[in-house]
C-alpha atoms as a PDB file:
ATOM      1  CA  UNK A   1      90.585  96.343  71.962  1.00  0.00           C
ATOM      2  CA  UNK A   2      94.418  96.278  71.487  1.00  0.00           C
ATOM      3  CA  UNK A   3      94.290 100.223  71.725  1.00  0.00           C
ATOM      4  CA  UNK A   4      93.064  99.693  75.163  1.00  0.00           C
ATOM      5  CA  UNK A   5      95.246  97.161  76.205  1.00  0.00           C
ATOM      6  CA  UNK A   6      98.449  99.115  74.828  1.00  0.00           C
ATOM      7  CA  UNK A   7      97.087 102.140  77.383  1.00  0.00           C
ATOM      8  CA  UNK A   8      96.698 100.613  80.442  1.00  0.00           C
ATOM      9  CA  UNK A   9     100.227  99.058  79.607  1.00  0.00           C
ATOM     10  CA  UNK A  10     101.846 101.883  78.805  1.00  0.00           C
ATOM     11  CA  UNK A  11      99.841 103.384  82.255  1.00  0.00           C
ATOM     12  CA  UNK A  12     101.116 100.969  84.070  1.00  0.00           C
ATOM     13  CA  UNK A  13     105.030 101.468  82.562  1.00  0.00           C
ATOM     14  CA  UNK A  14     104.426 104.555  83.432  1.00  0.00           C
ATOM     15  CA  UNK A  15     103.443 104.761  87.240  1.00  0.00           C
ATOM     16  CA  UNK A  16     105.776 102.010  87.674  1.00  0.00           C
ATOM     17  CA  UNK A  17     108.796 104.043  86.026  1.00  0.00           C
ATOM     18  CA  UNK A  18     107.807 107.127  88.236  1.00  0.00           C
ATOM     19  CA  UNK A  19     108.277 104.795  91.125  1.00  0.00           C
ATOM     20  CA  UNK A  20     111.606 103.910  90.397  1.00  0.00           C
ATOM     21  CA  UNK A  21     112.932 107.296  89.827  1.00  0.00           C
ATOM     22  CA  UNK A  22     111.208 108.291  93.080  1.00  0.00           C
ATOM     23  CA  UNK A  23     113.294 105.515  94.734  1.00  0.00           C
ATOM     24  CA  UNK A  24     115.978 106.457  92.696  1.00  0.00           C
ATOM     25  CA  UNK A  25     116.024 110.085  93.306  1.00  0.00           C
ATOM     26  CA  UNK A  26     115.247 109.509  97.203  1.00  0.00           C
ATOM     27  CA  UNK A  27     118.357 106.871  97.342  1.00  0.00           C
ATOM     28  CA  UNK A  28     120.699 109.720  95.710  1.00  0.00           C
ATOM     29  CA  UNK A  29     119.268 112.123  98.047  1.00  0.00           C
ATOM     30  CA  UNK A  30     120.079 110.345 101.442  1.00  0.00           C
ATOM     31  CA  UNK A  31     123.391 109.184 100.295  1.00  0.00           C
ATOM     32  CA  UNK A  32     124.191 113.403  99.429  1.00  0.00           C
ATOM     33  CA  UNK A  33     122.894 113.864 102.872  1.00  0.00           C
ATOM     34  CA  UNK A  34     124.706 111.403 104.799  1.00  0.00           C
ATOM     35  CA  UNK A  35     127.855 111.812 103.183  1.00  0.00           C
ATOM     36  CA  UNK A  36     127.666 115.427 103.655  1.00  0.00           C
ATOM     37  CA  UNK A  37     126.849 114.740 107.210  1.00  0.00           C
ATOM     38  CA  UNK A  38     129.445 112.673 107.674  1.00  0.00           C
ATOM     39  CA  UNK A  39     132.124 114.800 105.814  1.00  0.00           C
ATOM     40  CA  UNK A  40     130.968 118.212 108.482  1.00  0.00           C
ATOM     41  CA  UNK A  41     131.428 115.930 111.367  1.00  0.00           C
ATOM     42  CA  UNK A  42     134.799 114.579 110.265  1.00  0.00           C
ATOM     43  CA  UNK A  43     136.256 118.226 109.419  1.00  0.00           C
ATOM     44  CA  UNK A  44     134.501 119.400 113.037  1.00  0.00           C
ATOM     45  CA  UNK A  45     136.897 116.192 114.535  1.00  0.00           C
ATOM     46  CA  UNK A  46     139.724 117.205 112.509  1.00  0.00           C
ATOM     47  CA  UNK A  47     139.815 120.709 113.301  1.00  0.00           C
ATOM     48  CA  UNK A  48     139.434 119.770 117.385  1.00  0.00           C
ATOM     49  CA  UNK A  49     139.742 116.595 118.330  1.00  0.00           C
ATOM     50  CA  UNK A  50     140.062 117.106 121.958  1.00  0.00           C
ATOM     51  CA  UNK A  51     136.360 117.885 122.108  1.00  0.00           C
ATOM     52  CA  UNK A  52     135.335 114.220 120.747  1.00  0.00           C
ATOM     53  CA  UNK A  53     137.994 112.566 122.531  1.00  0.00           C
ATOM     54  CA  UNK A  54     137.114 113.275 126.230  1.00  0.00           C
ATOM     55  CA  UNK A  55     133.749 113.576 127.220  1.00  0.00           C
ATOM     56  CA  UNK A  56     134.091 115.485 130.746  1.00  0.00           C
ATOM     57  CA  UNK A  57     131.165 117.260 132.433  1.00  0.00           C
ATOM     58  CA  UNK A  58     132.274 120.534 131.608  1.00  0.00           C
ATOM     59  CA  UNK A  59     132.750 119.430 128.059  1.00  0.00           C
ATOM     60  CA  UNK A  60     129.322 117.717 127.599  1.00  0.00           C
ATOM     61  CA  UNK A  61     127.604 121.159 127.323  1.00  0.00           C
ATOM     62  CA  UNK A  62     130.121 121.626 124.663  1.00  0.00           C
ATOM     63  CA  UNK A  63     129.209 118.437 122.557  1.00  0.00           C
ATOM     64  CA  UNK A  64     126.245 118.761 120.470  1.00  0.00           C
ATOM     65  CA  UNK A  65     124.795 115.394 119.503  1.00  0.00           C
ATOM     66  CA  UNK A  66     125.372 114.371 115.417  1.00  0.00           C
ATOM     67  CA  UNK A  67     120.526 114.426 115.202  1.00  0.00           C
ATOM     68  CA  UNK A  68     120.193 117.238 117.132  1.00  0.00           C
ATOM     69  CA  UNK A  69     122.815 119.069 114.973  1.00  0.00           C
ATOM     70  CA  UNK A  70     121.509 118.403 111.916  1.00  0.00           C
ATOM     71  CA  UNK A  71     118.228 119.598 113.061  1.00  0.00           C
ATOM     72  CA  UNK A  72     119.300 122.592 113.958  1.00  0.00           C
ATOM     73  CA  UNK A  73     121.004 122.801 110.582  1.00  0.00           C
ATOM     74  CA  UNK A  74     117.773 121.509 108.630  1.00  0.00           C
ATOM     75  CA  UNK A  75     115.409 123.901 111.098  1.00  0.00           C
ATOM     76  CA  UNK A  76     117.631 126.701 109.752  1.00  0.00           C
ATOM     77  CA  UNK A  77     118.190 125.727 106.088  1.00  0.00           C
ATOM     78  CA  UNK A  78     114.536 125.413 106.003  1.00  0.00           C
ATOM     79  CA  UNK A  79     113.919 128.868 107.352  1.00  0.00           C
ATOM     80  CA  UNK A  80     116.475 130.872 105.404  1.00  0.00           C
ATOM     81  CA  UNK A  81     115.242 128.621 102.336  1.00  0.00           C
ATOM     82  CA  UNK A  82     111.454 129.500 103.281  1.00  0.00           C
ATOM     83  CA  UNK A  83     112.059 133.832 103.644  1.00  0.00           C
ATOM     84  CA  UNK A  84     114.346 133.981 100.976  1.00  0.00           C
ATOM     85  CA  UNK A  85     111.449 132.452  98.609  1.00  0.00           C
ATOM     86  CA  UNK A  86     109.105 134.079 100.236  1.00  0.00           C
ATOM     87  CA  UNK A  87     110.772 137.479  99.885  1.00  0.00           C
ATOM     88  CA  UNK A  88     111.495 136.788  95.895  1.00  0.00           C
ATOM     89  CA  UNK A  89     107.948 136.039  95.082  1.00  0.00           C
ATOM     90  CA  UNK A  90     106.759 138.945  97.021  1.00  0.00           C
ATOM     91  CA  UNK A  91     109.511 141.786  94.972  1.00  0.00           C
ATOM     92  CA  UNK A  92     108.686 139.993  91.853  1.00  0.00           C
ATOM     93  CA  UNK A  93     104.463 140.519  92.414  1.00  0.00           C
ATOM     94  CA  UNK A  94     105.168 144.274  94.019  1.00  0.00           C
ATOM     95  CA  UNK A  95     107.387 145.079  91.120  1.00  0.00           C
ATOM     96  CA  UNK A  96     104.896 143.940  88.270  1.00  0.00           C
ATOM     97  CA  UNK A  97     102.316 146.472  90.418  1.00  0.00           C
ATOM     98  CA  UNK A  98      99.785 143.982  89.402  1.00  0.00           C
ATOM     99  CA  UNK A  99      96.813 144.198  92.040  1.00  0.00           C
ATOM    100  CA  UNK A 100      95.190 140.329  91.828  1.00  0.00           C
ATOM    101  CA  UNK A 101      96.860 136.948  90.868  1.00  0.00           C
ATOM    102  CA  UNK A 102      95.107 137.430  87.076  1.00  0.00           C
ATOM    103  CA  UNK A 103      96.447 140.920  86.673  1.00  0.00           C
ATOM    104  CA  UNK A 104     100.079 139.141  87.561  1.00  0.00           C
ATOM    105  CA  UNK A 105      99.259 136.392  85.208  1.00  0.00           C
ATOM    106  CA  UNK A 106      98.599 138.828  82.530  1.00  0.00           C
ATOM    107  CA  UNK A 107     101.479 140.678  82.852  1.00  0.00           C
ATOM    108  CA  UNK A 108     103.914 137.957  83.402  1.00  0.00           C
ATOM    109  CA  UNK A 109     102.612 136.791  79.905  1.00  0.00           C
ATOM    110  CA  UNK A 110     102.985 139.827  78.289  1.00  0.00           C
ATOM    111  CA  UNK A 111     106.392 140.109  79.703  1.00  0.00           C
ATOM    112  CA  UNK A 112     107.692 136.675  78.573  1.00  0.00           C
ATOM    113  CA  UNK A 113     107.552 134.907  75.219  1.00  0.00           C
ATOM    114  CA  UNK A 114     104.969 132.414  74.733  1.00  0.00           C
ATOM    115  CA  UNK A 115     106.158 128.610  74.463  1.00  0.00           C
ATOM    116  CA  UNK A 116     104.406 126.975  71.283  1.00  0.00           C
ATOM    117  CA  UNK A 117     102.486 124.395  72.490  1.00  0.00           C
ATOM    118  CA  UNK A 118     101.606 122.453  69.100  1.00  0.00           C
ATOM    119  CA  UNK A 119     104.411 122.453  67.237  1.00  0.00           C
ATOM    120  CA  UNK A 120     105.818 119.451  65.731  1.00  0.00           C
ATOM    121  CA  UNK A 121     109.793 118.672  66.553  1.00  0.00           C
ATOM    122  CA  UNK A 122     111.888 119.893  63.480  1.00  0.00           C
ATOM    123  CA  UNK A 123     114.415 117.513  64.632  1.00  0.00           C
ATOM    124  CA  UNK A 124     114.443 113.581  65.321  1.00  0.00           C
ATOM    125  CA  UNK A 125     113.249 113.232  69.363  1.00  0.00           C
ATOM    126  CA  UNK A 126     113.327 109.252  69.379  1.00  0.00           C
ATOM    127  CA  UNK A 127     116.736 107.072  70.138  1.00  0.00           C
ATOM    128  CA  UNK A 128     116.902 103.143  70.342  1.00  0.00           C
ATOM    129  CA  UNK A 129     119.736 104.282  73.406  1.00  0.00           C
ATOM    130  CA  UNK A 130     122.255 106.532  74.698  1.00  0.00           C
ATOM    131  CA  UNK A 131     124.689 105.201  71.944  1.00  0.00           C
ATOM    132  CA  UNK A 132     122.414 106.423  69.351  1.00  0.00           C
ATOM    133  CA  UNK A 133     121.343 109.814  70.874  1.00  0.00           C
ATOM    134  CA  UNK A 134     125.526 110.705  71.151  1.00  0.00           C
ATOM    135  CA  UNK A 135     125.781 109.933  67.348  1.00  0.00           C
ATOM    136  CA  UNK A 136     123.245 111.905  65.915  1.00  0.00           C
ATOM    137  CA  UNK A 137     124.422 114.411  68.582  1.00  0.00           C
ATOM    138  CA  UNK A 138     128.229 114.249  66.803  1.00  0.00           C
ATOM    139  CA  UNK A 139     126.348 114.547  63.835  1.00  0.00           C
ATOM    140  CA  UNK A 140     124.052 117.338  64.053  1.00  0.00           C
ATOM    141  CA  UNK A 141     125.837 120.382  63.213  1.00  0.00           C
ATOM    142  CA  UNK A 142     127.058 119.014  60.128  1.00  0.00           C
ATOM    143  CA  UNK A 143     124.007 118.249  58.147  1.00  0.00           C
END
């Protein structure tokens, strides 16, 4: 009975670990994005100021607003990030000449060298902390 209560602890540890490097990860993610943001904008202000400054009729066509750029920007990262995948994936399958997505699979693992699976780790893969992983790190080459 402990074996089962250790598992749906650890499960739990688990999910709730994956959580908070989602939240983690997403946090990191809009900060990169708004500080980038912010940082194009600036330079764009710096380079012409006169443009954010006065806000004129014939200079409102001229203005772009800060969302709509950044769609445009995200519309076109996404497509040039989309094709250029796209366009990989299809060179590497016509250049393997394999016909069907086994055929690829086949070759691809012919090609490349198989990952052991089973293996036990020849070295130690458990730290009590980052303290401990740097010394045995320090240490490793010298044994």
């Amino acid at each position: 009975m402990t074996d089962t209560a250790e598992v749906t602890t650890e499960g739990s540890n688990d999910r709730s670990f994956k959580i908070k490097a989602g939240v983690f990860l997403t946090t990191v993610a809009g900060v990169s994005v708004l500080a980038g943001f912010s940082r194009t904008i600036m330079t764009a202000k710096r380079k012409d100021p006169a443009v954010f400054e006065t806000a004129k009729a014939g200079n409102v066509a001229l203005l772009e607003g800060g969302s709509k750029l950044a769609f445009r920007a995200l519309g076109w990262g996404t497509l040039y990030s989309v094709v250029g995948v796209g366009a990989f994936c299809y060179g590497c399958w016509k250049l393997s000449g394999a016909s069907n997505m086994d055929e690829f699979k086949m070759k691809v693992k012919g090609t490349f060298p198989q990952v052991p699976r089973n293996d036990p780790p020849k070295s130690r893969t458990d730290f009590d902390g980052l303290t401990d992983l740097l010394k045995y790190l320090s240490t490793w080459g010298r044994e």
